[in-house]
C-alpha atoms as a PDB file:
ATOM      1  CA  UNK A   1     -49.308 -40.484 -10.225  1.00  0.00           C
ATOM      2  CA  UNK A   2     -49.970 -43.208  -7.727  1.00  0.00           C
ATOM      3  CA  UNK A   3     -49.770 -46.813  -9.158  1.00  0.00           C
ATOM      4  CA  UNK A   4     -48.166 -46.163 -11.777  1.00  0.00           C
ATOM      5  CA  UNK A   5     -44.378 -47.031 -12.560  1.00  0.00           C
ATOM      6  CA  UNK A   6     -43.013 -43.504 -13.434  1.00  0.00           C
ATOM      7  CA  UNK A   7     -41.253 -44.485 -16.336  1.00  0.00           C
ATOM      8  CA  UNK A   8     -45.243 -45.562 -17.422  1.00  0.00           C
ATOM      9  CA  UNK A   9     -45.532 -41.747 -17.213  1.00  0.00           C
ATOM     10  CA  UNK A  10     -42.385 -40.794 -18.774  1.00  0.00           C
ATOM     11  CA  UNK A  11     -43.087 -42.896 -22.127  1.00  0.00           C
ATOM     12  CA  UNK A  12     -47.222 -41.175 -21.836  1.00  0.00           C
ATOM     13  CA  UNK A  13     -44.838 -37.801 -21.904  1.00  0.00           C
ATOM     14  CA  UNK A  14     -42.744 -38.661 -24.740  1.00  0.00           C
ATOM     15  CA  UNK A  15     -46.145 -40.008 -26.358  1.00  0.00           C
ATOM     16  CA  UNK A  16     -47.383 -36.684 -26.062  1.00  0.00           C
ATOM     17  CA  UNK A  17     -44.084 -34.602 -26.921  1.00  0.00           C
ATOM     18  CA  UNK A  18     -43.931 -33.161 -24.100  1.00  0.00           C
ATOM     19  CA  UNK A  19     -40.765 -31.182 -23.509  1.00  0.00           C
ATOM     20  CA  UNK A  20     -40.521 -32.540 -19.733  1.00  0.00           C
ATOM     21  CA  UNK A  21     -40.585 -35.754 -19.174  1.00  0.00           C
ATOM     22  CA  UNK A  22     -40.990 -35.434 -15.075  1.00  0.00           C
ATOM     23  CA  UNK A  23     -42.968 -33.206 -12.573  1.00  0.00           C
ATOM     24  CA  UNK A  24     -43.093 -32.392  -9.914  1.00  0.00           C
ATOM     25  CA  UNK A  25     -45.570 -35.417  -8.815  1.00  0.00           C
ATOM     26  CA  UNK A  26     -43.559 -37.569 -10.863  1.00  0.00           C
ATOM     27  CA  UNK A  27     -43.361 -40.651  -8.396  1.00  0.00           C
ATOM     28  CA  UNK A  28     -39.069 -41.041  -8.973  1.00  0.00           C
ATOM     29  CA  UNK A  29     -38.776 -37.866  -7.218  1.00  0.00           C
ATOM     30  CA  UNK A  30     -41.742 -38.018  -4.408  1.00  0.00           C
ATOM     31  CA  UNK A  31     -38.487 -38.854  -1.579  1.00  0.00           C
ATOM     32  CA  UNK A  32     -36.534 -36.260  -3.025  1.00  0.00           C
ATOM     33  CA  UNK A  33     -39.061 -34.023  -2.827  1.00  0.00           C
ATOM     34  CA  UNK A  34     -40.019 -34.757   0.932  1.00  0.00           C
ATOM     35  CA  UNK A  35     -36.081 -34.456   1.780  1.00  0.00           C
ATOM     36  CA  UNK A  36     -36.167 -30.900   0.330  1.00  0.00           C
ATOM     37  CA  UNK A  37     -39.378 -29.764   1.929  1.00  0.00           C
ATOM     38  CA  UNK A  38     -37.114 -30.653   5.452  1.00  0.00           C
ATOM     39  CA  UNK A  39     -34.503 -28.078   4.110  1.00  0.00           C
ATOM     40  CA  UNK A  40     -33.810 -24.447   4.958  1.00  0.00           C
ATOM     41  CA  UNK A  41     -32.713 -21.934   2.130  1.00  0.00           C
ATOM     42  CA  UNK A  42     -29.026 -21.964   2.099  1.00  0.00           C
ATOM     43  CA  UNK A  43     -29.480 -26.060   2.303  1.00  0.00           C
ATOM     44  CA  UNK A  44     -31.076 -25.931  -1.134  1.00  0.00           C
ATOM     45  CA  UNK A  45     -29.406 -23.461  -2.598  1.00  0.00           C
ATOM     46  CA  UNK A  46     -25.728 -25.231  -1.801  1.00  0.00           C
ATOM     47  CA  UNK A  47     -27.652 -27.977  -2.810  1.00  0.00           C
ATOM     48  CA  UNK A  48     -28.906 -27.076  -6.212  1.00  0.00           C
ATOM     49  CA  UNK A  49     -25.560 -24.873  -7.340  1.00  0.00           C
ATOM     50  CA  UNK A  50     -23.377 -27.956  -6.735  1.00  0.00           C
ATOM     51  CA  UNK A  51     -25.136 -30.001  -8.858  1.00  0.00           C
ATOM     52  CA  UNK A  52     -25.712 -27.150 -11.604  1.00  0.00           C
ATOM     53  CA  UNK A  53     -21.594 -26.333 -11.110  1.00  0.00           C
ATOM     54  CA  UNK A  54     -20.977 -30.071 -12.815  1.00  0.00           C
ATOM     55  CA  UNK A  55     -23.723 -29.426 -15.568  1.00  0.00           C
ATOM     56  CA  UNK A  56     -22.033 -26.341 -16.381  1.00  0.00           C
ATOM     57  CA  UNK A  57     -19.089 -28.170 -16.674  1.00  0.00           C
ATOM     58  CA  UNK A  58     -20.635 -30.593 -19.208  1.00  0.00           C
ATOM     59  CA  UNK A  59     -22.289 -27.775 -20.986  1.00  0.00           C
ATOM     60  CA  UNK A  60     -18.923 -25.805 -21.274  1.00  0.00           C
ATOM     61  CA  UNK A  61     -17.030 -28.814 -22.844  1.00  0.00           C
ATOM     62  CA  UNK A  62     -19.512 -29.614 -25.453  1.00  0.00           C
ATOM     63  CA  UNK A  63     -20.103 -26.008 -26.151  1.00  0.00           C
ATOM     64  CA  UNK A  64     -17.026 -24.035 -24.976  1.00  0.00           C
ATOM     65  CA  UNK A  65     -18.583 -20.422 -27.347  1.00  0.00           C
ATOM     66  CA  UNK A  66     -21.837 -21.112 -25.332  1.00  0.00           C
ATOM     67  CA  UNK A  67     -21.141 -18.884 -21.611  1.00  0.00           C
ATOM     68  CA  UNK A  68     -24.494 -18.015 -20.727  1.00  0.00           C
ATOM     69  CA  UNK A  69     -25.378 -21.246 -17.779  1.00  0.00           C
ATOM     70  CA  UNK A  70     -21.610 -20.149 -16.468  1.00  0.00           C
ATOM     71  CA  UNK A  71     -22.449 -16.543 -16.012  1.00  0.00           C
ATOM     72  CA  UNK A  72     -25.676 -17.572 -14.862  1.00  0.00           C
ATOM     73  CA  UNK A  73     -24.035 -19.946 -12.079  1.00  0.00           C
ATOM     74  CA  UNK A  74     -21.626 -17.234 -11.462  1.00  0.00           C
ATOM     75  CA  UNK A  75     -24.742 -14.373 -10.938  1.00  0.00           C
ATOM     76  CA  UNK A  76     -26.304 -16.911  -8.521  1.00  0.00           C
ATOM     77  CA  UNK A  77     -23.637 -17.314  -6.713  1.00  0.00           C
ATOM     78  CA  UNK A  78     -22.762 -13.662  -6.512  1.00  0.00           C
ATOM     79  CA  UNK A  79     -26.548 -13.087  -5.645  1.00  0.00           C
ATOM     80  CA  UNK A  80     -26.445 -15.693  -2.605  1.00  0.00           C
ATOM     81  CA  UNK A  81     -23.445 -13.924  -1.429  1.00  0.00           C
ATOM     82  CA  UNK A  82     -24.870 -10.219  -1.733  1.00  0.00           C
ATOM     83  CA  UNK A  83     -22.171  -9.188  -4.015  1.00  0.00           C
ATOM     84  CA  UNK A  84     -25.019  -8.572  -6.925  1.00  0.00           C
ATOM     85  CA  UNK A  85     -29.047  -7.965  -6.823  1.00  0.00           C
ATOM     86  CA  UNK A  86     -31.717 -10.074  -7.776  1.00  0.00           C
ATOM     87  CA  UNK A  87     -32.670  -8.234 -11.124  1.00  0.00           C
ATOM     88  CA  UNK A  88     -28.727  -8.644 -12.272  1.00  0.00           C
ATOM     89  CA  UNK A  89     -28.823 -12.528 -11.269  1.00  0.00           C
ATOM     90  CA  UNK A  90     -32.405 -12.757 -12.935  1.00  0.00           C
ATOM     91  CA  UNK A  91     -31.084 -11.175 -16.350  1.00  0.00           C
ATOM     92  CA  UNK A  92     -28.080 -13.867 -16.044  1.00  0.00           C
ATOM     93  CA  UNK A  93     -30.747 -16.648 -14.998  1.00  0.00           C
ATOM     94  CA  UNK A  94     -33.318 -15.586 -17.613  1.00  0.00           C
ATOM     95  CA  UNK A  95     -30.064 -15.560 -20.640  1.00  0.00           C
ATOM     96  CA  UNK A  96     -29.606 -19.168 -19.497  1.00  0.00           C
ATOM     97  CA  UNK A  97     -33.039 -20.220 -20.318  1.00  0.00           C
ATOM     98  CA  UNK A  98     -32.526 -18.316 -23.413  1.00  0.00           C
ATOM     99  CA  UNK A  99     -29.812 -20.198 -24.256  1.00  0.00           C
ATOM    100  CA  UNK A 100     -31.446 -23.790 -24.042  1.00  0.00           C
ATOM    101  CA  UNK A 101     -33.600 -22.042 -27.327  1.00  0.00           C
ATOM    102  CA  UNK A 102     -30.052 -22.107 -29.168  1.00  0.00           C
ATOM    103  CA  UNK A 103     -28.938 -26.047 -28.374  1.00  0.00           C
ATOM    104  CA  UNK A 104     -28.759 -28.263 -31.254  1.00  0.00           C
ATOM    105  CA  UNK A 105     -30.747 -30.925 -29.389  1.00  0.00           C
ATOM    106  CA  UNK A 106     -32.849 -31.290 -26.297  1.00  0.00           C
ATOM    107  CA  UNK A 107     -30.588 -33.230 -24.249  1.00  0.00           C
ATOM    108  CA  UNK A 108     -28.272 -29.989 -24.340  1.00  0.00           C
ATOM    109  CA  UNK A 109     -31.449 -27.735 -24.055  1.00  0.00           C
ATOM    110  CA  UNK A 110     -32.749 -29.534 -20.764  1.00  0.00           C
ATOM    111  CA  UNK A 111     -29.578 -29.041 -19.075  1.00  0.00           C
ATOM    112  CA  UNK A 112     -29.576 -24.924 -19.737  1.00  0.00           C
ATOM    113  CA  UNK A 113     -32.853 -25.101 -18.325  1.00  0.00           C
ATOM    114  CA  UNK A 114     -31.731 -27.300 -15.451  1.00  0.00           C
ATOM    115  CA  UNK A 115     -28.800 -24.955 -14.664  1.00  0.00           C
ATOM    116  CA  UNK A 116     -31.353 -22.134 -14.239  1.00  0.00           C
ATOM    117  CA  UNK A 117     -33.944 -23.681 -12.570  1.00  0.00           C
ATOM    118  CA  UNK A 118     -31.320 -24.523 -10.190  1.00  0.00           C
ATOM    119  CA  UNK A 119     -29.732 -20.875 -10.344  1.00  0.00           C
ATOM    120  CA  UNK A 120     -33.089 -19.435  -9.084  1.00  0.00           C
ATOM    121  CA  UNK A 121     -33.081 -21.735  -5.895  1.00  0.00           C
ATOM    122  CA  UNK A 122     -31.354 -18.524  -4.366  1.00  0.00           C
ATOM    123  CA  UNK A 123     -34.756 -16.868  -5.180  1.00  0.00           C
ATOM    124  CA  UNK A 124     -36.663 -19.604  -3.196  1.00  0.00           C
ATOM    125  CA  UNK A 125     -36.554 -23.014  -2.415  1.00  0.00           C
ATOM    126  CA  UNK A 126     -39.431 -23.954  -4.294  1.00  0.00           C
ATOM    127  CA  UNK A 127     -37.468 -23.874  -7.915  1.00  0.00           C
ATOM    128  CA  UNK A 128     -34.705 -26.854  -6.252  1.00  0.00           C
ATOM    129  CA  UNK A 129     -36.802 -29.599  -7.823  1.00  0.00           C
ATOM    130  CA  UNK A 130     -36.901 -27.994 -11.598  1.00  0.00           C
ATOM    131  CA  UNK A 131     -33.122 -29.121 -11.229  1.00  0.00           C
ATOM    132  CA  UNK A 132     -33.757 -32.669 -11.530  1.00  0.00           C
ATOM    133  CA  UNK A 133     -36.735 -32.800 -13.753  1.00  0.00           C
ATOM    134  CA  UNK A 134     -35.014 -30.944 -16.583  1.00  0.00           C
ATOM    135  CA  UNK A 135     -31.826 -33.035 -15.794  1.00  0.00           C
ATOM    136  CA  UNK A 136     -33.725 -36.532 -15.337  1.00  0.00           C
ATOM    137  CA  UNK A 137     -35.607 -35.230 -18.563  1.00  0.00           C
ATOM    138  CA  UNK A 138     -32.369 -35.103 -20.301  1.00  0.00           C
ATOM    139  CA  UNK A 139     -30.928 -37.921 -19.157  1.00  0.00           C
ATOM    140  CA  UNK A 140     -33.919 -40.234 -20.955  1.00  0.00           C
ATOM    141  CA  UNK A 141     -32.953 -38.221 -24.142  1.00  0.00           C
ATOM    142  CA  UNK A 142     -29.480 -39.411 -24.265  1.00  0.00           C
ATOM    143  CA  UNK A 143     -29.899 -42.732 -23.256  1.00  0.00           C
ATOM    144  CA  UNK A 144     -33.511 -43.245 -24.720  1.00  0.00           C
ATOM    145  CA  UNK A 145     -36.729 -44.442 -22.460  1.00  0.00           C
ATOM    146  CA  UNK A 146     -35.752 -48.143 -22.832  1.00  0.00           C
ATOM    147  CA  UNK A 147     -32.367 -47.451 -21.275  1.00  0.00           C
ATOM    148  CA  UNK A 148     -32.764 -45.230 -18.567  1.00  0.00           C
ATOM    149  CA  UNK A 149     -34.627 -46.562 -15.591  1.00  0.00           C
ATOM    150  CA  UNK A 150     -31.016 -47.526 -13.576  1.00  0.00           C
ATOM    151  CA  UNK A 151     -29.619 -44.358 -14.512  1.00  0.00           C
ATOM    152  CA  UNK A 152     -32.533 -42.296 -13.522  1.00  0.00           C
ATOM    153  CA  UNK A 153     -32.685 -44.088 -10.193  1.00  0.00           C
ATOM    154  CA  UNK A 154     -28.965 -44.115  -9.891  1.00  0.00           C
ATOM    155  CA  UNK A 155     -28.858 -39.728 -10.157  1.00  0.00           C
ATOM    156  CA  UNK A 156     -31.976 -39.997  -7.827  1.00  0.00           C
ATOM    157  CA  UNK A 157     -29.632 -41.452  -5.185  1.00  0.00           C
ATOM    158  CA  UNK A 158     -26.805 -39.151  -5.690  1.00  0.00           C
ATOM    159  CA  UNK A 159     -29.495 -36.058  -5.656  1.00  0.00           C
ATOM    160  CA  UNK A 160     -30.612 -37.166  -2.096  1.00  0.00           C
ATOM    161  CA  UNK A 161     -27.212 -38.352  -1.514  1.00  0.00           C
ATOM    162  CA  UNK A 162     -26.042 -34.984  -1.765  1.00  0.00           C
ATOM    163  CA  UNK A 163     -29.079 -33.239  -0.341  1.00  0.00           C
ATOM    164  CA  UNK A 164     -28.004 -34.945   2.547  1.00  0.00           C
ATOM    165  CA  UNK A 165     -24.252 -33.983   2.583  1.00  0.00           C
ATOM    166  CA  UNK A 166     -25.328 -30.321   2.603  1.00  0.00           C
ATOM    167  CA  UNK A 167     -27.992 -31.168   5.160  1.00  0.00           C
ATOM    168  CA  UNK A 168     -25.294 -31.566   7.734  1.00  0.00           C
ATOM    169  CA  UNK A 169     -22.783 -29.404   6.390  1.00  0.00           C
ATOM    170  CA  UNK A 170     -24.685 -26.394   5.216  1.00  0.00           C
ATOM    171  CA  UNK A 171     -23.556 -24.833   9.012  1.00  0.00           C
ATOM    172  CA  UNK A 172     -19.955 -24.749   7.925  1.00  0.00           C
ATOM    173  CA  UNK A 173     -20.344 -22.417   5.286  1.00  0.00           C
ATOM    174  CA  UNK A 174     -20.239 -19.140   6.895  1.00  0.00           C
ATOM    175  CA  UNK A 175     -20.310 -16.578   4.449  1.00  0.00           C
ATOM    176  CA  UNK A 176     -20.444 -14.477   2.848  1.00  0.00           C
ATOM    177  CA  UNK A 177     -24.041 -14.684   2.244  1.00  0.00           C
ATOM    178  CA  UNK A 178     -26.737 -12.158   1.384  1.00  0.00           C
ATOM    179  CA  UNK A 179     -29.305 -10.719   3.839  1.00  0.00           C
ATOM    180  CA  UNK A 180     -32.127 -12.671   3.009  1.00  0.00           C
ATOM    181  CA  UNK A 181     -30.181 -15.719   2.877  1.00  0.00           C
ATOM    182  CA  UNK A 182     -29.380 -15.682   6.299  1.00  0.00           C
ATOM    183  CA  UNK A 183     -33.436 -15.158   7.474  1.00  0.00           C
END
C-alpha cells in the first residue's frame, strides 16, 4: 500500500464492505509491525493480553450477560501459564470469535474478534497484529471514516507505546509460564 494515505485504503474498504478495514500491509501499522517482528514470545503475548484485558473491560460493561472474550482472556492466560492446554484455550478462543456473530453492531463485533486474535498470541506471535486491525477497524465504526484519522494514530502510539513498556519489562515477569513459552 505504498503511496497511498491509509485512510485512502480504509474508505476503498468500507467502499467495498469489507468487514476489516486494515491489514496487515495497511501502512498505519507498517512501525508497529517492524517493532513486533523485534519481539520474543512472552513480549507479545504480555503485549497483546494487556491490551485485550481493557477491551474486555469495555465489552463486559456494555454487555455484562455476554462472558465469552473474559473466559477467553482468562483461558489464554491460563494457557501461557501452563495451568490449561492449547485445545481448552482454543475452545475458549474459538467461543470468542463466536461471540462477535451475536453483537448488535460491528463496532462490538470487531472487538470480540480483537480479544481473540489477541488471545491466540500465546499460540504464536504472528496473530499480535490481528489485535489492532480488528480494534483500529472498530474504532472507524464508532467514530466514522471522517473522524478517525487522530484517533487511529493516537491508539497507534499507545500500541507501540506499550509494545515498548513490555519490551523492557517482559524479564520481570517470572512465572509461572508454560513450557513452550519459555523456548
Amino acid at each position: 500500500m505504498t503511496g497511498m494515505d491509509w485512510l485512502d485504503e480504509v474508505r476503498r474498504r468500507l467502499r467495498r464492505k469489507n468487514e476489516l478495514l486494515f491489514s496487515r500491509d495497511s501502512a498505519v501499522l507498517q512501525p508497529l509491525r517492524d517493532l513486533l517482528s523485534r519481539q520474543d514470545h512472552r513480549t507479545a503475548v504480555l503485549w497483546a493480553l494487556d491490551l485485550a484485558e481493557e477491551t474486555v473491560a469495555r465489552l463486559t460493561e456494555k454487555h455484562p450477560d455476554e462472558q465469552r472474550p473474559a473466559q477467553a482472556l482468562q483461558a489464554a492466560r491460563a494457557w501461557a501459564a501452563g495451568e490449561i492446554k492449547m485445545p481448552q484455550a482454543r475452545r475458549a478462543i474459538l467461543a470468542c470469535h463466536d461471540a462477535a456473530r451475536d453483537m448488535p453492531c460491528p463496532e462490538d463485533a470487531a472487538l470480540c474478534h480483537a480479544v481473540g486474535q489477541a488471545c491466540a498470541v500465546v499460540h504464536t506471535a504472528g496473530h499480535a497484529l490481528g489485535y489492532p486491525i480488528y480494534e483500529l477497524t472498530a474504532l472507524v465504526r464508532r467514530l466514522g471514516v471522517s473522524d478517525c484519522r487522530e484517533a487511529v494514530q493516537a491508539r497507534m502510539e499507545e500500541y507501540l507505546r506499550r509494545l515498548m513498556y513490555w519490551e523492557t519489562h517482559a524479564q520481570d515477569m517470572h512465572g509461572p509460564w508454560a513450557d513452550f513459552m519459555l523456548r
